[in-house]
N, C-alpha and C. Protein backbone atom coordinates (compact mmCIF):
# COMPACT_ATOMS: atom_id res chain seq x y z
N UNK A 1 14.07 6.31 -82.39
CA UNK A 1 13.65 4.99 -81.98
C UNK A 1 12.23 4.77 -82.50
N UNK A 2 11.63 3.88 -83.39
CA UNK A 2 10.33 3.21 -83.73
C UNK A 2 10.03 2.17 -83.34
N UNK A 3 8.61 2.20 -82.67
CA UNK A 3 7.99 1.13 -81.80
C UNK A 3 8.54 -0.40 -82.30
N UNK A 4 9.03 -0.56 -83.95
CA UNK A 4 9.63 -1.76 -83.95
C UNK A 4 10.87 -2.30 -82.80
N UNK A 5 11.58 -1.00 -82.72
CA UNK A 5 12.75 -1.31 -81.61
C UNK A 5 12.45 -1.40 -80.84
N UNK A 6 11.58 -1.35 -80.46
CA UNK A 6 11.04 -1.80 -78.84
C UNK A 6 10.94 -3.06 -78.70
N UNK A 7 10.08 -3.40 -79.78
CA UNK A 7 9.51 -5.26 -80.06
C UNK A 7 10.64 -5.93 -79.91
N UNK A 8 11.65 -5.28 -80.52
CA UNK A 8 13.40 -6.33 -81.38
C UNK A 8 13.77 -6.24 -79.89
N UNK A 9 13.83 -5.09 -79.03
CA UNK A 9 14.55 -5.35 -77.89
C UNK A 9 14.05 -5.81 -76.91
N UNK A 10 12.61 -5.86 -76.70
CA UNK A 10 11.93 -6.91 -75.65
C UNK A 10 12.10 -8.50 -75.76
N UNK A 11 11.85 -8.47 -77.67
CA UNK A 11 11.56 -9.88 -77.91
C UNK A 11 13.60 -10.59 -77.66
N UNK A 12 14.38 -9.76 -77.66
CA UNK A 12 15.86 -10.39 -77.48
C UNK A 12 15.80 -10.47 -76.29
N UNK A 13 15.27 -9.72 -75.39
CA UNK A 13 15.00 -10.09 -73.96
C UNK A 13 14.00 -11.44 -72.91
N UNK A 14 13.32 -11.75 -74.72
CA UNK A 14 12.05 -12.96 -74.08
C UNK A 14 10.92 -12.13 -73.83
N UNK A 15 10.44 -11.07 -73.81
CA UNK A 15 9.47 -10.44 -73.56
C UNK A 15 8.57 -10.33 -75.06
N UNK A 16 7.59 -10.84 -75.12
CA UNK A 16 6.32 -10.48 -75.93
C UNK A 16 5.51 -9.25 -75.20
N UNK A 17 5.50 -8.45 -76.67
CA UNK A 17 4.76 -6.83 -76.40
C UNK A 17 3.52 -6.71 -77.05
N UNK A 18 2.76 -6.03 -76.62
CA UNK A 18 1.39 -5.55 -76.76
C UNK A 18 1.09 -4.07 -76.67
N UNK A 19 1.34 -3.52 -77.95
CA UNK A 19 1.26 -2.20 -77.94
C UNK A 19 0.03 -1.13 -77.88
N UNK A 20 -0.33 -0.78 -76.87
CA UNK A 20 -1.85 0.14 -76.77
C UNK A 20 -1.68 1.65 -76.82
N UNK A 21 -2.58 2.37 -78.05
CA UNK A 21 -2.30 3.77 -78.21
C UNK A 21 -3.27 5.02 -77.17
N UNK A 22 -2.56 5.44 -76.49
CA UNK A 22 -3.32 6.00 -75.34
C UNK A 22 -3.41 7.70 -75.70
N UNK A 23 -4.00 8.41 -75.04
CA UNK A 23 -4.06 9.79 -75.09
C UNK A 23 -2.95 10.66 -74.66
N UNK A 24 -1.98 10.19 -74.04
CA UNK A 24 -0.88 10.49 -73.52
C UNK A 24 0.36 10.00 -73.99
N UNK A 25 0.14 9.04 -74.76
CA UNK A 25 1.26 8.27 -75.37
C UNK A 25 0.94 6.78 -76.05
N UNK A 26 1.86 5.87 -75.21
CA UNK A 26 1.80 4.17 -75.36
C UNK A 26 1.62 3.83 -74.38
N UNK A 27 0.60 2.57 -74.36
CA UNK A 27 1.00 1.42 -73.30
C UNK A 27 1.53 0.24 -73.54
N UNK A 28 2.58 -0.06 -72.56
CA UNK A 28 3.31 -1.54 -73.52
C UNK A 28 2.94 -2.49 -72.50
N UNK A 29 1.87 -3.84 -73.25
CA UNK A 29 2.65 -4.54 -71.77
C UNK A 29 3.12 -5.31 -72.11
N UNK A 30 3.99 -5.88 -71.66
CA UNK A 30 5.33 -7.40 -71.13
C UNK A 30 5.21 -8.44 -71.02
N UNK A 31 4.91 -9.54 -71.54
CA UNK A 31 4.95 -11.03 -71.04
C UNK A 31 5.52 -11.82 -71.42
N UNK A 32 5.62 -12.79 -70.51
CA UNK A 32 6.46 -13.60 -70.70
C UNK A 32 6.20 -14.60 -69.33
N UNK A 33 6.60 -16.03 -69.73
CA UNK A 33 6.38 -16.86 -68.55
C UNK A 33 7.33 -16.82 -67.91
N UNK A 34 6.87 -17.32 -66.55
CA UNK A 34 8.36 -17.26 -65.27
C UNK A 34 8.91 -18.51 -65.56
N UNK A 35 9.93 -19.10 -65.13
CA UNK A 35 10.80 -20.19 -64.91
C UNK A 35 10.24 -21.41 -64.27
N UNK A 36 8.61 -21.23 -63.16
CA UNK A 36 8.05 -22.51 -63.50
C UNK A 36 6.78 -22.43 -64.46
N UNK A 37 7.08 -21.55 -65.57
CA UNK A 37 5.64 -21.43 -66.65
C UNK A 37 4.26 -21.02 -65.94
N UNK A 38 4.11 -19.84 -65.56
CA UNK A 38 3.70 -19.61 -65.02
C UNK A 38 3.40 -17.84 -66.16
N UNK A 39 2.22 -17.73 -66.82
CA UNK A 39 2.40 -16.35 -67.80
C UNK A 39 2.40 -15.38 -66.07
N UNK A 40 2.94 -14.23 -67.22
CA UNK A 40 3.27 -13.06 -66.17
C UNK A 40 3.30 -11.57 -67.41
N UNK A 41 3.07 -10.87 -66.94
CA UNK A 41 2.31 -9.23 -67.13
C UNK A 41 3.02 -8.28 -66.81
N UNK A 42 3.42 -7.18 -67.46
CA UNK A 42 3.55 -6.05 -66.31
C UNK A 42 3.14 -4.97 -67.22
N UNK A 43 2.91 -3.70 -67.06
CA UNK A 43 2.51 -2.64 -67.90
C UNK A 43 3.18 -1.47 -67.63
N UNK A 44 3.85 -0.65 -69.03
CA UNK A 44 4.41 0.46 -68.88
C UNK A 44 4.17 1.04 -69.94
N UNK A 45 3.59 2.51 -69.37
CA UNK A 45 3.49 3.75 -70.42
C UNK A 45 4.51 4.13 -70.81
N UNK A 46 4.35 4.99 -71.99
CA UNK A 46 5.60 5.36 -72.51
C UNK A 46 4.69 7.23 -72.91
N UNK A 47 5.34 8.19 -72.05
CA UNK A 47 4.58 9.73 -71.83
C UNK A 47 5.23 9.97 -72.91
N UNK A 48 4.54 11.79 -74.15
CA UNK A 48 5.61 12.73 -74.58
C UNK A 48 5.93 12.01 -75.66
N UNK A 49 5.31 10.57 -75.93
CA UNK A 49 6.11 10.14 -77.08
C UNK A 49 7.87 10.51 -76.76
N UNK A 50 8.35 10.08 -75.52
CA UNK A 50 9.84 10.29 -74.73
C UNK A 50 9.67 8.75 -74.61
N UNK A 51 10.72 7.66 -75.17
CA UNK A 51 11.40 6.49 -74.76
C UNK A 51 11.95 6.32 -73.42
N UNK A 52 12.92 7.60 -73.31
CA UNK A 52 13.06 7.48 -71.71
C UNK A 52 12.82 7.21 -70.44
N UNK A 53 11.03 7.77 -70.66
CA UNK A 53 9.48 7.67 -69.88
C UNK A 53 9.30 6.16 -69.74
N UNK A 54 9.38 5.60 -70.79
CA UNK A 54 9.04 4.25 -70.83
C UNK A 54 10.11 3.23 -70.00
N UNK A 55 11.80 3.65 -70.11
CA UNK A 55 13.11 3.04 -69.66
C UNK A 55 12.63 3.49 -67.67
N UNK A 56 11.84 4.67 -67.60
CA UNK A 56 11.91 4.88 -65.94
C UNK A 56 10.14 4.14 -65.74
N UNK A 57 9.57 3.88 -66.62
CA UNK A 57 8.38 3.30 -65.85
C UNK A 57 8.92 1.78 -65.14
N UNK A 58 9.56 1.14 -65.94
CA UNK A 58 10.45 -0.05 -66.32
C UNK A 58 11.10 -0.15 -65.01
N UNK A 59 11.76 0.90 -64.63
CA UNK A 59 12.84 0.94 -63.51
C UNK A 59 12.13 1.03 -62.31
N UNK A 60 10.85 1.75 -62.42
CA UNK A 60 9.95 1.83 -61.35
C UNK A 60 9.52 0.51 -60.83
N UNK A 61 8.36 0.08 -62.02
CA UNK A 61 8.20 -1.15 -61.56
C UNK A 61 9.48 -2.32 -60.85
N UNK A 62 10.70 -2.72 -61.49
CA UNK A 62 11.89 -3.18 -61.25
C UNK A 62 12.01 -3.31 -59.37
N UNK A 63 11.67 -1.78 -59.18
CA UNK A 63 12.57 -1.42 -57.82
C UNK A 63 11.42 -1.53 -56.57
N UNK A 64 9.92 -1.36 -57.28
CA UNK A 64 8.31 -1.86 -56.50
C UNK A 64 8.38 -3.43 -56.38
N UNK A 65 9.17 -4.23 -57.38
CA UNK A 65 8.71 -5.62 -57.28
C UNK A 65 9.57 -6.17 -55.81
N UNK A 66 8.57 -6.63 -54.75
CA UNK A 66 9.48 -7.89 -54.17
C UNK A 66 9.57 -8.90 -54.26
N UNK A 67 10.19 -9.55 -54.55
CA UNK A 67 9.87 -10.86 -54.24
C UNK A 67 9.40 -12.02 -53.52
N UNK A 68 10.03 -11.44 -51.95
CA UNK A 68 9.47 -12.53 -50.91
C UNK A 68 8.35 -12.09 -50.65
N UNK A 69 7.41 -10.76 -50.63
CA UNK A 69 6.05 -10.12 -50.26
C UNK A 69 5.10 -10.80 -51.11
N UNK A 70 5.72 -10.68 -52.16
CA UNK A 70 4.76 -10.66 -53.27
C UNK A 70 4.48 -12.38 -53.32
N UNK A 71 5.51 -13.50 -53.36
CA UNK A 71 5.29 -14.81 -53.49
C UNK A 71 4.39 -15.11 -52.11
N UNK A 72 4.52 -14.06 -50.61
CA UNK A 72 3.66 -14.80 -49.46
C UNK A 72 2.31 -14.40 -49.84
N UNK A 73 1.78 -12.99 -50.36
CA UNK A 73 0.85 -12.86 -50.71
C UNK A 73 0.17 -13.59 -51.80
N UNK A 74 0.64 -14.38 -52.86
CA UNK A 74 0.31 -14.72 -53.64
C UNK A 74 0.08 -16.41 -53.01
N UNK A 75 0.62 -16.84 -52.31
CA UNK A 75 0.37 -18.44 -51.78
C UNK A 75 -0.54 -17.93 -50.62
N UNK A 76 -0.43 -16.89 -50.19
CA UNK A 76 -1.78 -16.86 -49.51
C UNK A 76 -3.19 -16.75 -49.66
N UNK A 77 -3.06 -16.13 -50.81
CA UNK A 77 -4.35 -15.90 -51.84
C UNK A 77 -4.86 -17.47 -52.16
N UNK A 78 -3.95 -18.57 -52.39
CA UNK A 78 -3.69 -19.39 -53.31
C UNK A 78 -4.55 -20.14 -52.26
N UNK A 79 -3.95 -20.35 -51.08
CA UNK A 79 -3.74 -21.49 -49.91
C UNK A 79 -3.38 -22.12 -49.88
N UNK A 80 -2.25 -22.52 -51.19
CA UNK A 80 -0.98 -23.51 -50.91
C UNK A 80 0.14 -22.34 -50.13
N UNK A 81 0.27 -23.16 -48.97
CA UNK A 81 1.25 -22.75 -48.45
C UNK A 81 2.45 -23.83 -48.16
N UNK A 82 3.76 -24.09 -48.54
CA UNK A 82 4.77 -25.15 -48.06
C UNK A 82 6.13 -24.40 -48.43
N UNK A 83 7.03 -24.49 -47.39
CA UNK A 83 8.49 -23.51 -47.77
C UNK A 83 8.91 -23.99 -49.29
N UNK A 84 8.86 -25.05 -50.08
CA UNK A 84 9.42 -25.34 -51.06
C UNK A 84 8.25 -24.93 -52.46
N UNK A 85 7.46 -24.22 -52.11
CA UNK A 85 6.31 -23.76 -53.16
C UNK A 85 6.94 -22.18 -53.10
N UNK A 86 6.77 -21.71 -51.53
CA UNK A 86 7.33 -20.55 -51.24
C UNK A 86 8.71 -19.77 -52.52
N UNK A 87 9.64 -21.06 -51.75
CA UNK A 87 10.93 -20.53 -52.57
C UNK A 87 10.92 -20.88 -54.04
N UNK A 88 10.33 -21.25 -54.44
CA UNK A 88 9.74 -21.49 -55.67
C UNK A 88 9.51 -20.46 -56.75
N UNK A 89 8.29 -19.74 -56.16
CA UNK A 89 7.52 -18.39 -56.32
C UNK A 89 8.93 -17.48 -56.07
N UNK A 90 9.06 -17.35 -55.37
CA UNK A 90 10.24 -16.32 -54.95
C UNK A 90 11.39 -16.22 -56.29
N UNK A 91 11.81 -17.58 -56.52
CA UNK A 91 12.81 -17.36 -57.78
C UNK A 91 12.23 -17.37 -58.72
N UNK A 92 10.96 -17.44 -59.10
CA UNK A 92 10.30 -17.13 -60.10
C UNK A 92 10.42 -15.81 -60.57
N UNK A 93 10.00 -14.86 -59.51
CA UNK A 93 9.42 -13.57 -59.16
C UNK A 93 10.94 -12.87 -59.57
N UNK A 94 12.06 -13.36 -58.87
CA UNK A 94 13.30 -12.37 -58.84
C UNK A 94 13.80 -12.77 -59.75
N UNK A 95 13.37 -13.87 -60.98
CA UNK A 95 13.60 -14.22 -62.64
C UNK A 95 13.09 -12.90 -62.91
N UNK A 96 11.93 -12.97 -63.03
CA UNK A 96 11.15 -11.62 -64.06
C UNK A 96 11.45 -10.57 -63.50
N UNK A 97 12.22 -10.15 -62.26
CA UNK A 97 12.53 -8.93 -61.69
C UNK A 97 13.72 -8.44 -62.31
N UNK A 98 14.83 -9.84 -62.53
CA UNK A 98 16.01 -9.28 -63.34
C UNK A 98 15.76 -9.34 -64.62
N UNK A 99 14.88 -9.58 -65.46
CA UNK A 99 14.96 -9.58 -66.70
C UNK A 99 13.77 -8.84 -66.88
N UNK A 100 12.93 -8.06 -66.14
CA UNK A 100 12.37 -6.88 -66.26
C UNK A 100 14.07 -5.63 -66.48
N UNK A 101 14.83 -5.69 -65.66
CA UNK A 101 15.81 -5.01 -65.07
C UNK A 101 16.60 -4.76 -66.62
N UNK A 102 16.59 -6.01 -67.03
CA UNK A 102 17.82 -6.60 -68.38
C UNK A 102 17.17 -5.68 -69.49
N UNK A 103 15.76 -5.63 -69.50
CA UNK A 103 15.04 -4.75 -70.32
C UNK A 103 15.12 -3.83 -70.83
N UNK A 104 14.75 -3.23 -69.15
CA UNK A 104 14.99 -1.74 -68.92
C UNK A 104 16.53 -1.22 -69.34
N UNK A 105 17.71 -1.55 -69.31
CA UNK A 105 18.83 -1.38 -69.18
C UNK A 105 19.32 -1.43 -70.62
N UNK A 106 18.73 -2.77 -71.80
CA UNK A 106 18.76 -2.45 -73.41
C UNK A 106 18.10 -1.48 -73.72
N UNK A 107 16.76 -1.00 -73.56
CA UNK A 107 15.98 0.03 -74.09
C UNK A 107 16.65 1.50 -73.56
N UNK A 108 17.62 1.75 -72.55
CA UNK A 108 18.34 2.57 -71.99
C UNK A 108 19.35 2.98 -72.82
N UNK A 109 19.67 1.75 -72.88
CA UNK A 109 20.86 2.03 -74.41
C UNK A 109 20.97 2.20 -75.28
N UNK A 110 19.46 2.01 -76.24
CA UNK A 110 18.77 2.52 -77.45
C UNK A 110 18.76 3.87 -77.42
N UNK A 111 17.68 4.14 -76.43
CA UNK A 111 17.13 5.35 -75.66
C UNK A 111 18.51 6.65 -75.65
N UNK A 112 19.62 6.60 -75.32
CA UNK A 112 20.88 7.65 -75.47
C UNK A 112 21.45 7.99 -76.57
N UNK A 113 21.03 7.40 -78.02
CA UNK A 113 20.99 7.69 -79.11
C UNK A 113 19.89 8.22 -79.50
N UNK A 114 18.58 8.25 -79.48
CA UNK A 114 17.58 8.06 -79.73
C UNK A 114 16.65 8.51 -79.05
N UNK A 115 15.80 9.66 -78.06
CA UNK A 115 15.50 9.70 -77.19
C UNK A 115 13.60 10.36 -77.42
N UNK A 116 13.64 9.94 -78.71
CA UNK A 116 12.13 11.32 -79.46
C UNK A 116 11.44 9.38 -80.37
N UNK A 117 10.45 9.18 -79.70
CA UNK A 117 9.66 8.00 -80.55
C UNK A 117 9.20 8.54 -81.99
N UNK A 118 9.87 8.22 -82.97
CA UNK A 118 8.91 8.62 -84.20
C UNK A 118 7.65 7.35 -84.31
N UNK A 119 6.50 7.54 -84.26
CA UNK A 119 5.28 7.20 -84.78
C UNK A 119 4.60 7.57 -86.41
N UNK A 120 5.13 6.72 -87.21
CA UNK A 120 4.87 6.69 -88.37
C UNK A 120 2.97 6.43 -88.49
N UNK A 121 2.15 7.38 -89.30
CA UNK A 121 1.05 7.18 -89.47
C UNK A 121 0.43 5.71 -89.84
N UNK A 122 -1.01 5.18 -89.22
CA UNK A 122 -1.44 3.80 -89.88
C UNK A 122 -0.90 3.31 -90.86
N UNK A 123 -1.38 4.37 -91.86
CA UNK A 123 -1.45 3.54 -93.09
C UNK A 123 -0.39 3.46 -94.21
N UNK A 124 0.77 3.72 -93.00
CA UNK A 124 2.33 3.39 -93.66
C UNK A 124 2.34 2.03 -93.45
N UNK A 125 1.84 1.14 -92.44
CA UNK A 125 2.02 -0.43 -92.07
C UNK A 125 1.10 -1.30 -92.74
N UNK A 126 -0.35 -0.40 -93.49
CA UNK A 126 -0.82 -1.14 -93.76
C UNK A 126 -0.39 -1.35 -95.18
């Protein structure tokens, strides 16, 4: 698997990637707007130069996100509070939760063929 397949399978997912080279590996992060346009973030390492690492950071985050916690905390921060802003946020939130999910689950499927990141040197791209 090469970090291009990552891009091809986020970007078929709607996810724009941002690839950061760390001491331990990659950091990828994720964005993409929610369903009321709203940009949104998430960040996952990828350890070991292992794809896998990256398919369970994915799953981690996935299974940490709530939705209804996360939308009261966030209108509370806000101080709009009204049930129809509420549920709003909420299907926003459990948009990017399943298509965090949809992600994780293509790169899974890459990942069982493929399970060793080759990292081709700089100045092959340049």
């Amino acid at each position: 698997m090469l970090q291009k397949d990552i891009i091809i399978i986020a970007a078929k997912n709607g996810w724009r990637v941002k690839i950061i080279s760390t001491e331990r590996g990659f950091s990828y992060d994720f964005q993409r707007r929610t369903l009321g346009g709203v940009p949104f973030t998430f960040t996952a390492e990828l350890s070991g130069y292992c794809p896998g690492s990256l398919v369970e950071e994915i799953l981690s985050f996935v299974d940490e996100l709530n939705p209804e916690r996360l939308a009261g905390e966030l209108l509370e921060a806000s101080g709009l509070t009204s049930p129809t802003r509420y549920f709003r946020v909420v299907a926003d939130i459990d948009e990017i939760r399943n298509r965090a999910f949809l992600l994780a689950f293509d790169l899974a499927e890459a990942v069982e063929t493929d399970n060793f990141l080759f990292d081709p040197p700089d100045y092959i791209w340049n």
